[in-house]
Protein backbone atom coordinates (compact mmCIF):
# COMPACT_ATOMS: atom_id res chain seq x y z
CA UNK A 1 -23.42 -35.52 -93.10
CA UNK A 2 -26.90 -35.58 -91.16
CA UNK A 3 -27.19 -36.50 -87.76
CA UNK A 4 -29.40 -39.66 -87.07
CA UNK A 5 -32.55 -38.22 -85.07
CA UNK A 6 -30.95 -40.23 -82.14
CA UNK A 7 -28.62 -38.10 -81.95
CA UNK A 8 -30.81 -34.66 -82.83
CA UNK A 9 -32.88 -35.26 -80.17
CA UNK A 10 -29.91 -35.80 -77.52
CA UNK A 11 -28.31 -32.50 -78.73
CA UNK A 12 -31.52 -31.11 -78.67
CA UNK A 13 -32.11 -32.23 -74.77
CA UNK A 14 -28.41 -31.42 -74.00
CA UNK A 15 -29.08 -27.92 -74.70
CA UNK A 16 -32.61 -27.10 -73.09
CA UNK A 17 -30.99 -29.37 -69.63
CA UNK A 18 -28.13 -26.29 -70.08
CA UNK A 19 -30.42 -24.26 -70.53
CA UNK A 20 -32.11 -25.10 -67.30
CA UNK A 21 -28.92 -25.25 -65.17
CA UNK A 22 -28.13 -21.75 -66.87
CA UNK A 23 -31.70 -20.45 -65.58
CA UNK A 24 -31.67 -21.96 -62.18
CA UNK A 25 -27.80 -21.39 -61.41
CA UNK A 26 -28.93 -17.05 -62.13
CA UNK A 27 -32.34 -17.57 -59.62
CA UNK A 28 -30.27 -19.31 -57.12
CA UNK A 29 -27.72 -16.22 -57.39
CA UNK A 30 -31.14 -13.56 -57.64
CA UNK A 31 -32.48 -15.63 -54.49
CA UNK A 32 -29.18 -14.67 -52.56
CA UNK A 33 -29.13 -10.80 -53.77
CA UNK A 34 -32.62 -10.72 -52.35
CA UNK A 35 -31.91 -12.37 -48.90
CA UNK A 36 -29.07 -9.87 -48.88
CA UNK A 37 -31.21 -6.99 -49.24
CA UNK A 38 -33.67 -8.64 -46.66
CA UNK A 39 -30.85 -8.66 -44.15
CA UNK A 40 -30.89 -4.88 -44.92
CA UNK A 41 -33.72 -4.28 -44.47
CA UNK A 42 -34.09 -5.89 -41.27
CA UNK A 43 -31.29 -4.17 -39.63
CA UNK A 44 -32.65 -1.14 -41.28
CA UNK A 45 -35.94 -1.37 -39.23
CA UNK A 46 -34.82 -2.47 -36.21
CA UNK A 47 -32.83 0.70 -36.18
CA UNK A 48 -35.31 2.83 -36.85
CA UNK A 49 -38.09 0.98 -34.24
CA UNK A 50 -34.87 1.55 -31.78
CA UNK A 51 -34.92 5.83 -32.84
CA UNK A 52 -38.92 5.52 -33.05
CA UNK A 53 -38.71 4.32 -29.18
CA UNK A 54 -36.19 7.00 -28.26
CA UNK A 55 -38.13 9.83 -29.59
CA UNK A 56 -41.18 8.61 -27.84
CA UNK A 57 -39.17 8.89 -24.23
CA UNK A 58 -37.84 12.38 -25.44
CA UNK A 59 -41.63 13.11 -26.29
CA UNK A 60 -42.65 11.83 -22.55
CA UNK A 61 -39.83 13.87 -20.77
CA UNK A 62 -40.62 17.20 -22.82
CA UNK A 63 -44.11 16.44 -22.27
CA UNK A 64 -43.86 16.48 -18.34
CA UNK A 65 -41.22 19.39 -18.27
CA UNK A 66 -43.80 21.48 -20.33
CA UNK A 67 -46.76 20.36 -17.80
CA UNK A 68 -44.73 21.27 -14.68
CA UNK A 69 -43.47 24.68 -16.09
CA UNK A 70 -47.09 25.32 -17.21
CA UNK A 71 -48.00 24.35 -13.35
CA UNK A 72 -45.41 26.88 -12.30
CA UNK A 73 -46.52 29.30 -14.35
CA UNK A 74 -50.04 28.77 -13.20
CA UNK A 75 -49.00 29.40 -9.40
CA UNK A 76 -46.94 32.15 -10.21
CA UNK A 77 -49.88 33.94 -11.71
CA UNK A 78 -52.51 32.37 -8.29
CA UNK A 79 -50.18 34.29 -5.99
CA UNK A 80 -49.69 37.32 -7.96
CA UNK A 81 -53.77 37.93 -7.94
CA UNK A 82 -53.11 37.02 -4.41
CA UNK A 83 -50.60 39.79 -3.72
């Protein structure tokens, strides 16, 4: 037995409205994975700006031990011509 169009067209509309819930219900779920990872990523980078910051104070303290062994060095060898 056929279906009056009546009902065709709300079987028809039932499905594509499932459908739709179906679609939006996996981007809501897609929209959390990528916060998630966005989180992640965050914390990811403010760790590494945090090692970034400490190997640019190791970089400033080896930087003035070298100068002031360099300035030893360099009186060392003034008062050796000197002797």
């Amino acid at each position: 037995m056929a279906e009056n169009p009546q009902e065709e067209a709300m079987a028809r509309l039932e499905a594509v409205v499932e459908k739709l819930l179906a679609n939006f219900n996996s981007m809501k779920q897609e929209k959390a994975e990528v916060e998630a990872q966005l989180r992640q990523r965050s914390y990811e980078v403010e760790e590494l700006q945090e090692v970034v910051a400490a190997l640019k104070d190791e970089k400033s303290v080896v930087h003035q031990r070298v100068s002031g062994l360099l300035s030893s060095i360099e009186d060392w060898e003034k008062n050796q011509a000197a002797a």
